[in-house]
N, C-alpha and C. Protein backbone atom coordinates (compact mmCIF):
# COMPACT_ATOMS: atom_id res chain seq x y z
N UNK A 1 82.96 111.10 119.32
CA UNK A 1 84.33 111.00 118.84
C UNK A 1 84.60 109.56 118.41
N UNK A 2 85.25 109.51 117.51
CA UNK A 2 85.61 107.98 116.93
C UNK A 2 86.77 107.34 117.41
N UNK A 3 86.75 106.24 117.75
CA UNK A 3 87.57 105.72 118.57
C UNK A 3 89.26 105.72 118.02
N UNK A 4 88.79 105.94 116.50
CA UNK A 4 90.39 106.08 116.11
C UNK A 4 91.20 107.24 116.31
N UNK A 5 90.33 108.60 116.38
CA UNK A 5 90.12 109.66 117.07
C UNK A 5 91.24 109.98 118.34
N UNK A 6 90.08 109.46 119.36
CA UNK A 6 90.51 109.27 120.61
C UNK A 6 92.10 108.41 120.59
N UNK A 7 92.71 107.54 120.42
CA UNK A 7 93.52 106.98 119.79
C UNK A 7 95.02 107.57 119.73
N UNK A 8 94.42 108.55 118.22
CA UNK A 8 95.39 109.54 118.08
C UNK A 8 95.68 110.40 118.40
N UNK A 9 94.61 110.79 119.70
CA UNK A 9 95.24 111.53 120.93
C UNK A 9 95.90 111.47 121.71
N UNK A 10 95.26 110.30 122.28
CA UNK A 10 96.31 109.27 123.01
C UNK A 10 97.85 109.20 122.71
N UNK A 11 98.19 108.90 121.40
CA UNK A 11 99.55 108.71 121.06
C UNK A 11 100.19 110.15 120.74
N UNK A 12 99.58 111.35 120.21
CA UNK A 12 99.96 111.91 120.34
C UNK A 12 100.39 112.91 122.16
N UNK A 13 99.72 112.82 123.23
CA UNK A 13 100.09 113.38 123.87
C UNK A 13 101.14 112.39 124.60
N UNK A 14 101.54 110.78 124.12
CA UNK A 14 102.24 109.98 124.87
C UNK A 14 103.63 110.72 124.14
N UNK A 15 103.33 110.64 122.68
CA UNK A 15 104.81 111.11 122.40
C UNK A 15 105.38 112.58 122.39
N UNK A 16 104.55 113.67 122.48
CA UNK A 16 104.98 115.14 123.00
C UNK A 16 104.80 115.19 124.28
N UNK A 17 105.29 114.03 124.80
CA UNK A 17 105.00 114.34 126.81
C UNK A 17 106.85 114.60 126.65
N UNK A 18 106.84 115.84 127.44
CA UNK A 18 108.73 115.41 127.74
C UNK A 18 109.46 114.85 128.84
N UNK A 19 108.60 114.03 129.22
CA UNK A 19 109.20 113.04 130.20
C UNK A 19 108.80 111.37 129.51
N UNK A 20 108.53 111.58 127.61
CA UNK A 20 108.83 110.77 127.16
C UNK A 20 110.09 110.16 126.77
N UNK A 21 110.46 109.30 126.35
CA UNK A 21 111.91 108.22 126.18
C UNK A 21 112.46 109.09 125.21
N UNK A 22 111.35 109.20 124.14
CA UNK A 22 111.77 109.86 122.60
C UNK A 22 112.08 111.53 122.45
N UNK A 23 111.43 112.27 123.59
CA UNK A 23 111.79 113.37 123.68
C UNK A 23 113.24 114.24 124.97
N UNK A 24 113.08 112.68 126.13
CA UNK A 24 114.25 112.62 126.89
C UNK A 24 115.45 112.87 126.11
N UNK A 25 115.92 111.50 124.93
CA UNK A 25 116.89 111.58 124.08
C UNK A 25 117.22 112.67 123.14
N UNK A 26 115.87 112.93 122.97
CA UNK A 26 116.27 114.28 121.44
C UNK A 26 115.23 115.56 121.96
N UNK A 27 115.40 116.64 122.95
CA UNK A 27 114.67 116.97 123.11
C UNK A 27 114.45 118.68 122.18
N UNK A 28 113.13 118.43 122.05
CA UNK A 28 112.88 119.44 121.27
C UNK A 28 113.13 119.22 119.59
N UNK A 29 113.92 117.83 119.45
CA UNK A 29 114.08 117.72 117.95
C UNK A 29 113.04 117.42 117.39
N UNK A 30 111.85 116.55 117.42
CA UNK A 30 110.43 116.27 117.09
C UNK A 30 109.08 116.39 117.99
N UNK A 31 108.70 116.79 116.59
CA UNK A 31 106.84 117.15 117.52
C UNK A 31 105.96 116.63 116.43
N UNK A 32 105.19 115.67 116.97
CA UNK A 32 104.46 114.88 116.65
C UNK A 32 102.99 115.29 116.07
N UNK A 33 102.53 114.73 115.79
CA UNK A 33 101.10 115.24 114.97
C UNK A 33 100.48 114.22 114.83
N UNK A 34 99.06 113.67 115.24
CA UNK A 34 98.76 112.39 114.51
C UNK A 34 97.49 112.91 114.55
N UNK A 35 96.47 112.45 112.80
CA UNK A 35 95.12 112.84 112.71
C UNK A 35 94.80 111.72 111.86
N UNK A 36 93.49 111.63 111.74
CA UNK A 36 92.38 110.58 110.79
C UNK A 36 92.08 111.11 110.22
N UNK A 37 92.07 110.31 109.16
CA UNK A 37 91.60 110.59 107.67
C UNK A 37 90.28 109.10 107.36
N UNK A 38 88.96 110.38 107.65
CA UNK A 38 87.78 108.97 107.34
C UNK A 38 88.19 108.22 106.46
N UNK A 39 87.62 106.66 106.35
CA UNK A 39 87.15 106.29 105.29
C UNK A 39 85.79 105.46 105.35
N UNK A 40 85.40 104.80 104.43
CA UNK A 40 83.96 104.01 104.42
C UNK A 40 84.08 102.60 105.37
N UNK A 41 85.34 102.05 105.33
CA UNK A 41 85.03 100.74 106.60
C UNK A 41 86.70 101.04 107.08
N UNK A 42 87.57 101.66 107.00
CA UNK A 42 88.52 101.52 107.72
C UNK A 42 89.10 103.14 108.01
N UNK A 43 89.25 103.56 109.04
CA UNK A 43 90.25 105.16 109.25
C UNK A 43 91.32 105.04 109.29
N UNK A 44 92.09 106.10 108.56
CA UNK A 44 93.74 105.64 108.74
C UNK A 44 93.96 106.93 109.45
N UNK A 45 95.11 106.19 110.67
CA UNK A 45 95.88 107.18 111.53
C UNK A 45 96.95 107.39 110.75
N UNK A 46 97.10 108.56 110.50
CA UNK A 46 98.41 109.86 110.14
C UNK A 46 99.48 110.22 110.80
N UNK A 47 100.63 109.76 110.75
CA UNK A 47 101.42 110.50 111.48
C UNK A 47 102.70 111.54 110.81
N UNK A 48 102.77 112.69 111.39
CA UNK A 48 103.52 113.52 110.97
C UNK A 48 104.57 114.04 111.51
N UNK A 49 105.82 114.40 112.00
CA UNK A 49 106.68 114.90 112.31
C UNK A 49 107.43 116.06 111.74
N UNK A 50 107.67 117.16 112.85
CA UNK A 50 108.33 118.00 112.45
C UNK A 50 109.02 117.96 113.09
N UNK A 51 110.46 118.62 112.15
CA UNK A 51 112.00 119.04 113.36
C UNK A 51 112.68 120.52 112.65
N UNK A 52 114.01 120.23 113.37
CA UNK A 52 114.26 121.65 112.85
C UNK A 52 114.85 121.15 111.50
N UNK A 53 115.19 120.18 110.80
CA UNK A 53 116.03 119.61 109.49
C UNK A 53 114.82 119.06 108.77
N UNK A 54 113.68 118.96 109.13
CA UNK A 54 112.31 118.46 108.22
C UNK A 54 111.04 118.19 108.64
N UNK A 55 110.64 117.59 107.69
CA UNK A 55 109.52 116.80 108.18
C UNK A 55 108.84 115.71 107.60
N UNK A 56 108.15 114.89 108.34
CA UNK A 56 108.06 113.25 107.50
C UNK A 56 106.15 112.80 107.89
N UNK A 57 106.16 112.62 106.97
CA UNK A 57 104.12 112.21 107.08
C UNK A 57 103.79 110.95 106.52
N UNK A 58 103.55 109.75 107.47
CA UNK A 58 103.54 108.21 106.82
C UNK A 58 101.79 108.07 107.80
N UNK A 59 101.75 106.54 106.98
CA UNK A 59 100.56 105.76 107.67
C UNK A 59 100.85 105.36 108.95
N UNK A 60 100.27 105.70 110.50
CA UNK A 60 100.83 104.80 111.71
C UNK A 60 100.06 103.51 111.61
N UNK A 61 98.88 103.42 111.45
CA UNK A 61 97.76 102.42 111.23
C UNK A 61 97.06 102.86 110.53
N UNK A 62 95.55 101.38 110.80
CA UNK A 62 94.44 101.55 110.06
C UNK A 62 93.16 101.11 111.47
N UNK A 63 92.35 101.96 111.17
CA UNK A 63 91.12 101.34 112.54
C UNK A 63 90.13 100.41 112.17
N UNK A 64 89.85 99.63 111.95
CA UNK A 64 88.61 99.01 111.63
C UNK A 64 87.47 99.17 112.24
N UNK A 65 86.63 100.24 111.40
CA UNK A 65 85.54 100.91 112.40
C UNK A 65 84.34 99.49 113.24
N UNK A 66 83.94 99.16 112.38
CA UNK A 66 82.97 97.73 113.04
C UNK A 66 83.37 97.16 113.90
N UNK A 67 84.91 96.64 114.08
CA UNK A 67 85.30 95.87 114.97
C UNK A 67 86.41 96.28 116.12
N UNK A 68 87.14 97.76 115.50
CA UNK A 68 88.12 98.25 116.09
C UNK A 68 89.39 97.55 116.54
N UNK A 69 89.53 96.88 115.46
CA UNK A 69 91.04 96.26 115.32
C UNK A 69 92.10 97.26 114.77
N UNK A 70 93.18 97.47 114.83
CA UNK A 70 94.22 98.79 114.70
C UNK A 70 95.25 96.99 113.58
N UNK A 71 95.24 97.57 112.89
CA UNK A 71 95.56 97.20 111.57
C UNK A 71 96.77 97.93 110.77
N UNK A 72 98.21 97.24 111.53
CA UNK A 72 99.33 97.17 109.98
C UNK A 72 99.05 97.97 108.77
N UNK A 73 99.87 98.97 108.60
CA UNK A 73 99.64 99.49 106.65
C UNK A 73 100.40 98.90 105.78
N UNK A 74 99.43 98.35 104.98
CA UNK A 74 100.60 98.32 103.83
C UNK A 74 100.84 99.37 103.04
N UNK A 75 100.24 100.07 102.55
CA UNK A 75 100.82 101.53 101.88
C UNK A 75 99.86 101.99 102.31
N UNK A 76 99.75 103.34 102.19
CA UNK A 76 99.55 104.39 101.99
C UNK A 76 97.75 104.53 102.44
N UNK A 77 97.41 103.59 101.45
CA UNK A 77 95.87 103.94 100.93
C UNK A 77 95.53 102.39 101.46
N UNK A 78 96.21 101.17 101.78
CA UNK A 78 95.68 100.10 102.38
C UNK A 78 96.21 99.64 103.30
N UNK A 79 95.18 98.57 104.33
CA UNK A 79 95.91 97.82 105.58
C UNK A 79 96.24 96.75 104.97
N UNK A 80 97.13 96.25 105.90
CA UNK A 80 98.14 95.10 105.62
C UNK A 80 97.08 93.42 105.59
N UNK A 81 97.14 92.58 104.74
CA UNK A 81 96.35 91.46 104.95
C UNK A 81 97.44 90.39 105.07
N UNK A 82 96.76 89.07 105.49
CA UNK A 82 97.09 87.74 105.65
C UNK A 82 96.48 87.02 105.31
N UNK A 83 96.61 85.44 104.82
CA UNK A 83 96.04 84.29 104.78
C UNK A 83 94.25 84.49 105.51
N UNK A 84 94.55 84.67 106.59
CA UNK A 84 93.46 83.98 107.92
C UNK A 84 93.01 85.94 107.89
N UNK A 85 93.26 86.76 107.20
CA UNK A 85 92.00 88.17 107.52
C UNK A 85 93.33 89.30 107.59
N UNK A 86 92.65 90.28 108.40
CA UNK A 86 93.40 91.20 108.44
C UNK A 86 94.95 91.12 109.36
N UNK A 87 95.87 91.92 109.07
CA UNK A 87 97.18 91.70 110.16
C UNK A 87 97.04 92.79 111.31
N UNK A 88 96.04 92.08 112.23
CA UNK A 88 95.89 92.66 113.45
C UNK A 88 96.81 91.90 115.01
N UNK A 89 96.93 93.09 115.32
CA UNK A 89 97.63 92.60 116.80
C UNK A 89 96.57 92.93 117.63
N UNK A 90 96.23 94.11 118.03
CA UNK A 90 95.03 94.64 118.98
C UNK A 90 93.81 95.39 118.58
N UNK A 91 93.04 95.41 119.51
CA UNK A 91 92.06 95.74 119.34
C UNK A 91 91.05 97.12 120.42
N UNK A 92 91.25 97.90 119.97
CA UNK A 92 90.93 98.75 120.41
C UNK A 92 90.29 99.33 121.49
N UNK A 93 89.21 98.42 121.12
CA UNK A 93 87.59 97.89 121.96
C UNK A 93 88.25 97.36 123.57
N UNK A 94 88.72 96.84 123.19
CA UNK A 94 88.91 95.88 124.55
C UNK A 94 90.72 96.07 125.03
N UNK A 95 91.33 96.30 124.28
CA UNK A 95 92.73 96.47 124.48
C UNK A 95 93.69 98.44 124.36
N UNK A 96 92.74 98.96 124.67
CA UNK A 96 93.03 100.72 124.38
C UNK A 96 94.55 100.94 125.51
N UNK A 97 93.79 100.48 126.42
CA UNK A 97 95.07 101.44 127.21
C UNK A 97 96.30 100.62 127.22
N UNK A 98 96.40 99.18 127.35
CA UNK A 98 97.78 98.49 126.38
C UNK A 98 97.82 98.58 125.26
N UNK A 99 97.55 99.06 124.07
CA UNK A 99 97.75 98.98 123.05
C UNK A 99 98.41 100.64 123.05
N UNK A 100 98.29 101.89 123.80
CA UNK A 100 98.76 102.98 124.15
C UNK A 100 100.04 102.88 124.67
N UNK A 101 100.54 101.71 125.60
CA UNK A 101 101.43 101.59 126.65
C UNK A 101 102.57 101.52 125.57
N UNK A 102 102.50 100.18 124.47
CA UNK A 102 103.36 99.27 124.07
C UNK A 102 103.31 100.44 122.95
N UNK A 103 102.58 100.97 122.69
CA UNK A 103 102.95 102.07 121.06
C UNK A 103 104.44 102.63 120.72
N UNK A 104 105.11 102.79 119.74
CA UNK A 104 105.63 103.34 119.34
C UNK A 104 105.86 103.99 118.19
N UNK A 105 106.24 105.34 118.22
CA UNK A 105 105.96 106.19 116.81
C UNK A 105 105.96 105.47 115.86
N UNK A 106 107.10 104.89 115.56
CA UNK A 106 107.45 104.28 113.67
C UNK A 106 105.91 103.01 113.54
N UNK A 107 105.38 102.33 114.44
CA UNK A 107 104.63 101.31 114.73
C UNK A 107 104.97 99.89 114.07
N UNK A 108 106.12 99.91 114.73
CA UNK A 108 106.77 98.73 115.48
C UNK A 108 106.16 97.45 116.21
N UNK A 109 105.06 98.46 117.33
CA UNK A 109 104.43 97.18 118.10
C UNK A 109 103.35 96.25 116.99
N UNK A 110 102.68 96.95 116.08
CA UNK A 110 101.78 96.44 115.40
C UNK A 110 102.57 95.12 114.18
N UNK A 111 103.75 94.64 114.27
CA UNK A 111 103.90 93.65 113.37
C UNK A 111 103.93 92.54 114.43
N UNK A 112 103.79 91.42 114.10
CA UNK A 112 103.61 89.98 114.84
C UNK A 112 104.67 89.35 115.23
C-alpha cells in the first residue's frame, strides 16, 4: 500500500468518525471520501464530499513519493512551490500520526 494510500484512510476514517468535531456540529450533513490518483513522482489526495444539498471534489494534497512530504496544491494538476523547493509542512515518513492529529478537511494545516 502506498503511503499516500494509507493516509487517505487515515483522514478519511478521522473525519466520518461521529464523535468527530465536524460531524458533532453537522451531523449526518457530510460524508467524506478521500482517494489517490497515481502519478509518476507525486500522488494527489482527492477529496470529495457529499450532503444532502451537494457535492464538492477538490485537491486535499500532494505526496511526494521519494521523500513523502504531503505538499500544498496549487491547482488541480500541481503542488504548490517556493523559492527554497516544495511548500511542505510534514512529512509523512517520520511525521504520520501528527500530521493525522492536526488535519483538517479544507487543509488548512498544510499552509505555513
Amino acid at each position: 500500500m502506498l503511503l499516500a494510500e494509507k493516509y487517505a484512510e487515515a483522514l478519511e476514517a478521522k473525519f466520518n468518525n461521529p464523535e468527530s468535531k465536524n460531524q458533532k456540529q453537522f451531523p449526518n450533513l457530510f460524508t467524506y471520501t478521500f482517494f489517490v490518483e497515481k502519478g509518476q513522482k507525486f500522488d494527489r489526495i482527492v477529496s470529495s464530499s457529499v450532503s444532502s444539498v451537494g457535492g464538492h471534489t477538490s485537491v486535499h494534497a500532494f505526496v511526494e513519493r521519494s521523500t513523502g512530504a504531503l505538499i500544498k496544491p496549487a491547482t488541480y494538476k500541481a503542488p504548490a512551490k517556493l523559492k527554497s523547493g516544495w511548500a511542505t509542512k510534514f512529512n509523512l515518513l517520520t511525521e504520520f500520526d501528527k500530521t493525522v492529529e492536526v488535519a483538517d478537511v479544507y487543509g488548512g494545516y498544510l499552509y505555513q
